[in-house]
PDB file of N, CA and C in Angstrom:
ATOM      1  N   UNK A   1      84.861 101.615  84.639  1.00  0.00           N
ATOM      2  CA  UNK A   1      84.744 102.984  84.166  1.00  0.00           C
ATOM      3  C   UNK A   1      85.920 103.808  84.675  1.00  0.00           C
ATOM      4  N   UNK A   2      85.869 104.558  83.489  1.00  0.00           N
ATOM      5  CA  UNK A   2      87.698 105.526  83.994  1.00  0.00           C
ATOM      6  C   UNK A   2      87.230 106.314  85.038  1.00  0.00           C
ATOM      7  N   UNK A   3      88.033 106.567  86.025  1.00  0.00           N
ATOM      8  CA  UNK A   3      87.781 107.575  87.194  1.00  0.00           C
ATOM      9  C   UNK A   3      88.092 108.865  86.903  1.00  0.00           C
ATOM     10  N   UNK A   4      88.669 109.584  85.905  1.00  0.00           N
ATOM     11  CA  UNK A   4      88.996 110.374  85.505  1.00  0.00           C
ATOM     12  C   UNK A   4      89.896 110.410  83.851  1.00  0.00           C
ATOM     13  N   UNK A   5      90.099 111.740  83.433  1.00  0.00           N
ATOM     14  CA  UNK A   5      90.353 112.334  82.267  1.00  0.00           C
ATOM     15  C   UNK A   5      92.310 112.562  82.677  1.00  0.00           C
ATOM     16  N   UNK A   6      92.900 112.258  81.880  1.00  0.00           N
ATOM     17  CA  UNK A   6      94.749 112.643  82.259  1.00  0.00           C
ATOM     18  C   UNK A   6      95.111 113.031  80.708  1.00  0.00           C
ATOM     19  N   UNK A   7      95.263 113.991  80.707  1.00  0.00           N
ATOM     20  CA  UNK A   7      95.575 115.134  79.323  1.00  0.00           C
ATOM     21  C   UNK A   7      97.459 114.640  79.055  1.00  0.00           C
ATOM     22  N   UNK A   8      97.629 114.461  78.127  1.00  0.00           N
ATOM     23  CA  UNK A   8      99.218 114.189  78.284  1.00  0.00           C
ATOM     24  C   UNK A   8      99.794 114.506  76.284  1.00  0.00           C
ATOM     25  N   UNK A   9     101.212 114.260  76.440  1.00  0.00           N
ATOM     26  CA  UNK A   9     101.996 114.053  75.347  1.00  0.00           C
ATOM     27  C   UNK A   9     102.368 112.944  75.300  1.00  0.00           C
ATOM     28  N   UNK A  10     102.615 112.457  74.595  1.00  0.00           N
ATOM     29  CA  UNK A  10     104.148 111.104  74.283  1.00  0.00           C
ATOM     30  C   UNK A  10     105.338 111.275  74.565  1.00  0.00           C
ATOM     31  N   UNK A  11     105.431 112.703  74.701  1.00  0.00           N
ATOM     32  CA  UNK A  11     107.033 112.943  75.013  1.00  0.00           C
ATOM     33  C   UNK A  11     107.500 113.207  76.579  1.00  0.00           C
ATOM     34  N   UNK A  12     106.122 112.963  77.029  1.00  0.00           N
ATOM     35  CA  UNK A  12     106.285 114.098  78.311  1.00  0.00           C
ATOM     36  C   UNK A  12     106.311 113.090  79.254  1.00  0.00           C
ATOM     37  N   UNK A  13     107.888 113.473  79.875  1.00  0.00           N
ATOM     38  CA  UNK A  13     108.505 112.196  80.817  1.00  0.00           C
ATOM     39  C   UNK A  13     107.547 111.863  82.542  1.00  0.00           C
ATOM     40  N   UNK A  14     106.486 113.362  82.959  1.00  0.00           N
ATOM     41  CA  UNK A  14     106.424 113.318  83.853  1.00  0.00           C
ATOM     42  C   UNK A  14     105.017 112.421  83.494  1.00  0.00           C
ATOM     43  N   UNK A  15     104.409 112.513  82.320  1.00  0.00           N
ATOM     44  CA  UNK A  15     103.099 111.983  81.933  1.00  0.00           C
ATOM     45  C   UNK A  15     103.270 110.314  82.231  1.00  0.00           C
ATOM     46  N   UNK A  16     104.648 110.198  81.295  1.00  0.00           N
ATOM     47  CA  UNK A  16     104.819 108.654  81.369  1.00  0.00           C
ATOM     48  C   UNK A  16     104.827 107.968  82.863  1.00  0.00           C
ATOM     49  N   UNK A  17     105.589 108.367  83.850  1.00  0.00           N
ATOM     50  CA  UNK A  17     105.979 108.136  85.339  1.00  0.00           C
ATOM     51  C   UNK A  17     104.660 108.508  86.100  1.00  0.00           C
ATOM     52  N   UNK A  18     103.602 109.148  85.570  1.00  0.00           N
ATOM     53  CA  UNK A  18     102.626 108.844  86.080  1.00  0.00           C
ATOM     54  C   UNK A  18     101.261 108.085  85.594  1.00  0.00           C
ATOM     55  N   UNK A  19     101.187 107.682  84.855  1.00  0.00           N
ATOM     56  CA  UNK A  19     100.873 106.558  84.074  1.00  0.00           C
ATOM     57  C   UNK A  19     101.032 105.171  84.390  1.00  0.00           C
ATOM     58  N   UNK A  20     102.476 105.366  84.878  1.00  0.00           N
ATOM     59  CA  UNK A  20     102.934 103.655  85.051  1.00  0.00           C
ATOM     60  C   UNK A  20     102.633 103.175  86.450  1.00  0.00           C
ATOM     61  N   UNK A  21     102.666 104.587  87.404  1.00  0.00           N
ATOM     62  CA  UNK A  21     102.130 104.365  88.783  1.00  0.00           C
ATOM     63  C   UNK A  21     100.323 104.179  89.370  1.00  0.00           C
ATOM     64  N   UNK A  22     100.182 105.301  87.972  1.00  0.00           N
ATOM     65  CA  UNK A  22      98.432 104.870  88.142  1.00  0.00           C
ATOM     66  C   UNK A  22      98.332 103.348  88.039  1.00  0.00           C
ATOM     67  N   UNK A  23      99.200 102.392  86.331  1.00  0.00           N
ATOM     68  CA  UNK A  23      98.535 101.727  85.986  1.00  0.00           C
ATOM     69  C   UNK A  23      98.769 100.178  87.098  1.00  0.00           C
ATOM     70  N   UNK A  24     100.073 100.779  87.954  1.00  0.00           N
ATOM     71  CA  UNK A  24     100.225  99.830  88.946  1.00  0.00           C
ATOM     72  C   UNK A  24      99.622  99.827  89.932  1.00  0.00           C
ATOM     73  N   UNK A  25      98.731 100.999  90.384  1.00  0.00           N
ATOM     74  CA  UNK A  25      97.929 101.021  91.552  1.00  0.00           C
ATOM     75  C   UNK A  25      96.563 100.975  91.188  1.00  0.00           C
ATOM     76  N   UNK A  26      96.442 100.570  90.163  1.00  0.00           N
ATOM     77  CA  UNK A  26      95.225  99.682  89.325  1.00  0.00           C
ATOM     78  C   UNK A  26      93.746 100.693  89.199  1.00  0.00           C
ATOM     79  N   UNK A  27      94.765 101.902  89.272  1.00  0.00           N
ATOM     80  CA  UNK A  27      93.394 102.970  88.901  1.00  0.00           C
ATOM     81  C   UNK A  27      93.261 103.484  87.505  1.00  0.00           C
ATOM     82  N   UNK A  28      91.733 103.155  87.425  1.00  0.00           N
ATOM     83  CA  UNK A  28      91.573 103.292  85.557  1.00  0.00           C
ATOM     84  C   UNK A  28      91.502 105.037  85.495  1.00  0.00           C
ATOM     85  N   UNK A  29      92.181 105.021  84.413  1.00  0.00           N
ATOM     86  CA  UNK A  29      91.509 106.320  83.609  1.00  0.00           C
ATOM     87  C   UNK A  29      91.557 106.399  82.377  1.00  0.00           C
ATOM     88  N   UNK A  30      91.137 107.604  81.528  1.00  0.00           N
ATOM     89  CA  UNK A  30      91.053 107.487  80.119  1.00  0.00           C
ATOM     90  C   UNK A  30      92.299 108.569  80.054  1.00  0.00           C
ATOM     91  N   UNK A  31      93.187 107.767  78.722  1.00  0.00           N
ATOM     92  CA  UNK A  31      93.984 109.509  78.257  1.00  0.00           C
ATOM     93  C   UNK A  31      93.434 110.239  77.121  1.00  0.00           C
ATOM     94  N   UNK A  32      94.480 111.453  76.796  1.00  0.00           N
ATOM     95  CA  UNK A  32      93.820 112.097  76.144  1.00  0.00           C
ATOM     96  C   UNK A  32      95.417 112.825  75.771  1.00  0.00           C
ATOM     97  N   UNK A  33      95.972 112.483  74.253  1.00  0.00           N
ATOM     98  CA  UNK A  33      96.950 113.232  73.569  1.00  0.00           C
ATOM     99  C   UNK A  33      96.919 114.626  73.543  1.00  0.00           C
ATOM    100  N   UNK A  34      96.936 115.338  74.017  1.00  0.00           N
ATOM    101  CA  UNK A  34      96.433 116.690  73.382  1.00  0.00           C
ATOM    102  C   UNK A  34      97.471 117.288  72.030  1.00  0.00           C
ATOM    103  N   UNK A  35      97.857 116.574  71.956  1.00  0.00           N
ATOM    104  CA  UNK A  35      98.505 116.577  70.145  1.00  0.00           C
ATOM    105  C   UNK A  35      97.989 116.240  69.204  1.00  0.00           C
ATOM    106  N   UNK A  36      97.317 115.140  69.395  1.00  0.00           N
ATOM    107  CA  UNK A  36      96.196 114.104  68.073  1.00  0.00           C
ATOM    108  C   UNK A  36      94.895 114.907  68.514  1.00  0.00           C
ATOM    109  N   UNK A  37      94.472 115.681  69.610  1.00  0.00           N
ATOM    110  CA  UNK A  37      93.119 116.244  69.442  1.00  0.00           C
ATOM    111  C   UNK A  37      92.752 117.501  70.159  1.00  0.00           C
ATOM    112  N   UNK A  38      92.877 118.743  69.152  1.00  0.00           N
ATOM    113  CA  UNK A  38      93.432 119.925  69.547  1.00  0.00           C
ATOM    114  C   UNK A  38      91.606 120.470  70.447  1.00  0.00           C
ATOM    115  N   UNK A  39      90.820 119.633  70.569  1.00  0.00           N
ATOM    116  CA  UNK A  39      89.985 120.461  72.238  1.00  0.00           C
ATOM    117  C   UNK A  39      90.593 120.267  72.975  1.00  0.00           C
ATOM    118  N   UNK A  40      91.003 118.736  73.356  1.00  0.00           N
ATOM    119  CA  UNK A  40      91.676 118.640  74.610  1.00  0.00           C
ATOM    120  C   UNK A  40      92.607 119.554  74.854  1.00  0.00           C
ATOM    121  N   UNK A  41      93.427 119.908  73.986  1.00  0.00           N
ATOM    122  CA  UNK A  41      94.556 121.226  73.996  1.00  0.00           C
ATOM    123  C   UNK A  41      93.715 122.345  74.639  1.00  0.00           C
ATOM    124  N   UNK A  42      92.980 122.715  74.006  1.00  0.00           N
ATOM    125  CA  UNK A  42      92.154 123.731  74.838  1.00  0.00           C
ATOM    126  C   UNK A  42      91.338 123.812  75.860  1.00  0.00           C
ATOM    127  N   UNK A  43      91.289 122.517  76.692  1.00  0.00           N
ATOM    128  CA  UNK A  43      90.744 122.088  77.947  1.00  0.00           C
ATOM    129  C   UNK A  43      92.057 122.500  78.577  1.00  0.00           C
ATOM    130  N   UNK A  44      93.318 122.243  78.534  1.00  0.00           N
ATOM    131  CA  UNK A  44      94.610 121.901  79.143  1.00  0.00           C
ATOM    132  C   UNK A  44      94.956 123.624  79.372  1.00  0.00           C
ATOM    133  N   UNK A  45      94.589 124.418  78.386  1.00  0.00           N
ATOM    134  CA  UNK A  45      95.140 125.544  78.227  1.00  0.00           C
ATOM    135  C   UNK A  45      94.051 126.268  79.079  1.00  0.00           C
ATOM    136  N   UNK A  46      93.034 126.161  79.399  1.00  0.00           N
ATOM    137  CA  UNK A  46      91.571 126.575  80.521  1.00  0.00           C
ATOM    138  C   UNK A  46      92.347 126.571  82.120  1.00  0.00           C
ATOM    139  N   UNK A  47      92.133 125.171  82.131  1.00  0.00           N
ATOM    140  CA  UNK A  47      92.771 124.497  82.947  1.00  0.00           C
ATOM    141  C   UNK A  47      94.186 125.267  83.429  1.00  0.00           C
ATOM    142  N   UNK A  48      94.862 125.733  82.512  1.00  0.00           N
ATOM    143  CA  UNK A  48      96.488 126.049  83.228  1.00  0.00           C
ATOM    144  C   UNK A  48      96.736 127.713  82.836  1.00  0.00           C
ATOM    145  N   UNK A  49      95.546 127.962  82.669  1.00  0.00           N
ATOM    146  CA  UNK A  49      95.491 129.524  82.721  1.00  0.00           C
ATOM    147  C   UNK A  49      96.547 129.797  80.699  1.00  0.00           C
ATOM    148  N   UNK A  50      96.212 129.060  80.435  1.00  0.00           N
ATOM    149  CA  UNK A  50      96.830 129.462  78.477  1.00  0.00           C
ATOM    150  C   UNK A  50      97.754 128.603  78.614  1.00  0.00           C
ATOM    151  N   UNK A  51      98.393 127.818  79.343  1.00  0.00           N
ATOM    152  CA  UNK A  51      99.607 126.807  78.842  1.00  0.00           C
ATOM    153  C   UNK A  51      99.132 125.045  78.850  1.00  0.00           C
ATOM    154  N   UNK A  52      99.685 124.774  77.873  1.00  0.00           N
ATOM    155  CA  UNK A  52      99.196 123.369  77.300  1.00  0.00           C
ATOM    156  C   UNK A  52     100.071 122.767  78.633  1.00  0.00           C
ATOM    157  N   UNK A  53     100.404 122.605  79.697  1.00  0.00           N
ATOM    158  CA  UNK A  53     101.245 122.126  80.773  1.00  0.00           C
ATOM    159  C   UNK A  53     100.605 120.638  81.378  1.00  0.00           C
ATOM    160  N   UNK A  54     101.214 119.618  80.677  1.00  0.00           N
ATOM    161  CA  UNK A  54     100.862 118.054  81.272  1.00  0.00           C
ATOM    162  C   UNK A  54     101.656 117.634  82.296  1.00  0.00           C
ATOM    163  N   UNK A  55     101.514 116.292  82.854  1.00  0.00           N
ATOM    164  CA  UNK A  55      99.722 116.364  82.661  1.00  0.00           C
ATOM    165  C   UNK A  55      98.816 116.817  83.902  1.00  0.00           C
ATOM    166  N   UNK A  56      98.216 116.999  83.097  1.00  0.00           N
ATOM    167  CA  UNK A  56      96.428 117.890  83.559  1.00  0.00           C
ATOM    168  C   UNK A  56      95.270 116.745  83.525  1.00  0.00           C
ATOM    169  N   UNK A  57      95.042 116.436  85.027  1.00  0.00           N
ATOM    170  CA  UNK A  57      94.335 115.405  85.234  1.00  0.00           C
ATOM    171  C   UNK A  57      93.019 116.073  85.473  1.00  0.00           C
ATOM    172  N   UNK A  58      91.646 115.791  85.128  1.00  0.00           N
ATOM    173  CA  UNK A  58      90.329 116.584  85.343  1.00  0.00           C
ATOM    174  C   UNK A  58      89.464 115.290  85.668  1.00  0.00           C
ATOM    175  N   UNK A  59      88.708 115.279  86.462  1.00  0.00           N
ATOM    176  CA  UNK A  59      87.993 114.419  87.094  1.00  0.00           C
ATOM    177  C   UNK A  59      86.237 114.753  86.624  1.00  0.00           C
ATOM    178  N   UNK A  60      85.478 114.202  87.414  1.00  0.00           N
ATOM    179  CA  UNK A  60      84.285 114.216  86.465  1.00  0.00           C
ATOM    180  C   UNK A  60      83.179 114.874  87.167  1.00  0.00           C
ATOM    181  N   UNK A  61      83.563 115.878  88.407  1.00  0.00           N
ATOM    182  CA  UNK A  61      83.080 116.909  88.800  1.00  0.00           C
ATOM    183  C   UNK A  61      83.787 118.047  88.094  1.00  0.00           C
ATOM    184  N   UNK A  62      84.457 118.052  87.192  1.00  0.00           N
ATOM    185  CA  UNK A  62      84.755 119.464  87.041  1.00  0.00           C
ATOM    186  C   UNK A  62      86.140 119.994  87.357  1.00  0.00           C
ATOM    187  N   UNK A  63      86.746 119.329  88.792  1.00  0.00           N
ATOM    188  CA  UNK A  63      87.883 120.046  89.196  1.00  0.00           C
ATOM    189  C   UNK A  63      89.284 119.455  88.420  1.00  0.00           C
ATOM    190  N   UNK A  64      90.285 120.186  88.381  1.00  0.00           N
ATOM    191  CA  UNK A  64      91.390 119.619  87.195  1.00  0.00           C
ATOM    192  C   UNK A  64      92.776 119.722  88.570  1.00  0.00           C
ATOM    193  N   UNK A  65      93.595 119.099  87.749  1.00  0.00           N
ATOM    194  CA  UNK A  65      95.304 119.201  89.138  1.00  0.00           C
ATOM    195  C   UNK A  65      95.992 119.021  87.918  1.00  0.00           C
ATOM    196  N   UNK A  66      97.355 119.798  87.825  1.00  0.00           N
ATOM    197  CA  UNK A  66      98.430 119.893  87.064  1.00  0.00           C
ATOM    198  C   UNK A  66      99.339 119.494  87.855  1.00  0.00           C
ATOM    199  N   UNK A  67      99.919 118.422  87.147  1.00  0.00           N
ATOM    200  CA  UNK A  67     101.549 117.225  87.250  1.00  0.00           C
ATOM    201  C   UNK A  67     101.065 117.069  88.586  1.00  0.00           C
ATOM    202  N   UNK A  68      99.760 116.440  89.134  1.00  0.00           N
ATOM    203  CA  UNK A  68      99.429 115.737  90.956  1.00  0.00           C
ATOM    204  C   UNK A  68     100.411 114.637  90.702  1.00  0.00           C
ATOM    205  N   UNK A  69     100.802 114.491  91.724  1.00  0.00           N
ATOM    206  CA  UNK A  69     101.523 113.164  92.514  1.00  0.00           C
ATOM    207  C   UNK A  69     100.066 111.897  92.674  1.00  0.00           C
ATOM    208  N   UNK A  70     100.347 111.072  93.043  1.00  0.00           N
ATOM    209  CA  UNK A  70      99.606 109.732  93.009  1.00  0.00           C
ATOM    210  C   UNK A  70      98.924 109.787  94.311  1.00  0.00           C
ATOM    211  N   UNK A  71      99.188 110.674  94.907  1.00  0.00           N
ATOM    212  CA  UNK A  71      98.639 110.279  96.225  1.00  0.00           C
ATOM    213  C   UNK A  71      97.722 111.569  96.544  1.00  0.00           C
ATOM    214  N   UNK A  72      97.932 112.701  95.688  1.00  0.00           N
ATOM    215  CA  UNK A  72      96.867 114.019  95.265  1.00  0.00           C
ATOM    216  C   UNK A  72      95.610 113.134  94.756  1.00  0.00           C
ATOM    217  N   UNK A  73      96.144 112.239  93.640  1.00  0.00           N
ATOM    218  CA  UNK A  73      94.965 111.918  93.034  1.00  0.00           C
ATOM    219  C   UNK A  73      94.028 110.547  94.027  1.00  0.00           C
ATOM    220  N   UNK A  74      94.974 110.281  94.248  1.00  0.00           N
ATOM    221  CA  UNK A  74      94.289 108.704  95.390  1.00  0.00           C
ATOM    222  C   UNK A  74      93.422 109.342  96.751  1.00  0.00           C
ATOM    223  N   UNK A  75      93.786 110.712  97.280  1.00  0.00           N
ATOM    224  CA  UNK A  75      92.825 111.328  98.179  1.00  0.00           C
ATOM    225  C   UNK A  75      91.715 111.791  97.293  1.00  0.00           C
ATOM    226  N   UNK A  76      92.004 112.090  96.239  1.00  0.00           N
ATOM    227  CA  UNK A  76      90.822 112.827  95.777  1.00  0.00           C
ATOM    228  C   UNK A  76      89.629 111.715  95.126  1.00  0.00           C
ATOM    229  N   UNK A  77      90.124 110.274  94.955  1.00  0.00           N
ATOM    230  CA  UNK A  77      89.167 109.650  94.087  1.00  0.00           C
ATOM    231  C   UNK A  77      88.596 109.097  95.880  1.00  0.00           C
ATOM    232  N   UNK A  78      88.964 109.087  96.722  1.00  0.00           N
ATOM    233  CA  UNK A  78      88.448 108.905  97.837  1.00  0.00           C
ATOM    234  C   UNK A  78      87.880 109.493  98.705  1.00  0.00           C
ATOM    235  N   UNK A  79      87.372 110.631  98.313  1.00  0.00           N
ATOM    236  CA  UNK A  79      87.060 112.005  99.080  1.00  0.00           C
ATOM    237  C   UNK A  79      85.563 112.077  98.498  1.00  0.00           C
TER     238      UNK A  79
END
């Protein structure tokens, strides 16, 4: 099961570089285009006070982190 929600683009270089580090430190999550599916756009835009700003990682209590580092998110799935 995904440990969390990661809001992203295709274009968005910081989305990709964190992606490749999640997928090497073997932590699942689900993505979410917010281009192909305009709620998520409006989760992202909640989340970042009106700006679509990826990625916007939201976990499954509720709390969200914009562009976290790997090790924001690795304390937090351990906390």
């Amino acid at each position: 099961m995904a440990a969390f929600t990661m809001y992203s683009t295709p274009w968005c270089g910081y989305c990709h570089r964190l992606k490749g580090q999640l997928k090497r430190a073997g932590i699942e999550f689900t993505e979410v285009d917010i281009e192909q599916v305009p709620d998520a756009a409006k989760i992202v835009e909640k989340v970042n006070n009106g700006n679509q700003t990826v990625p916007t990682v939201v976990f499954p209590d509720g709390t969200a982190m914009t562009n976290p580092s790997i090790a924001q998110i690795a304390d937090k799935l351990v906390a």
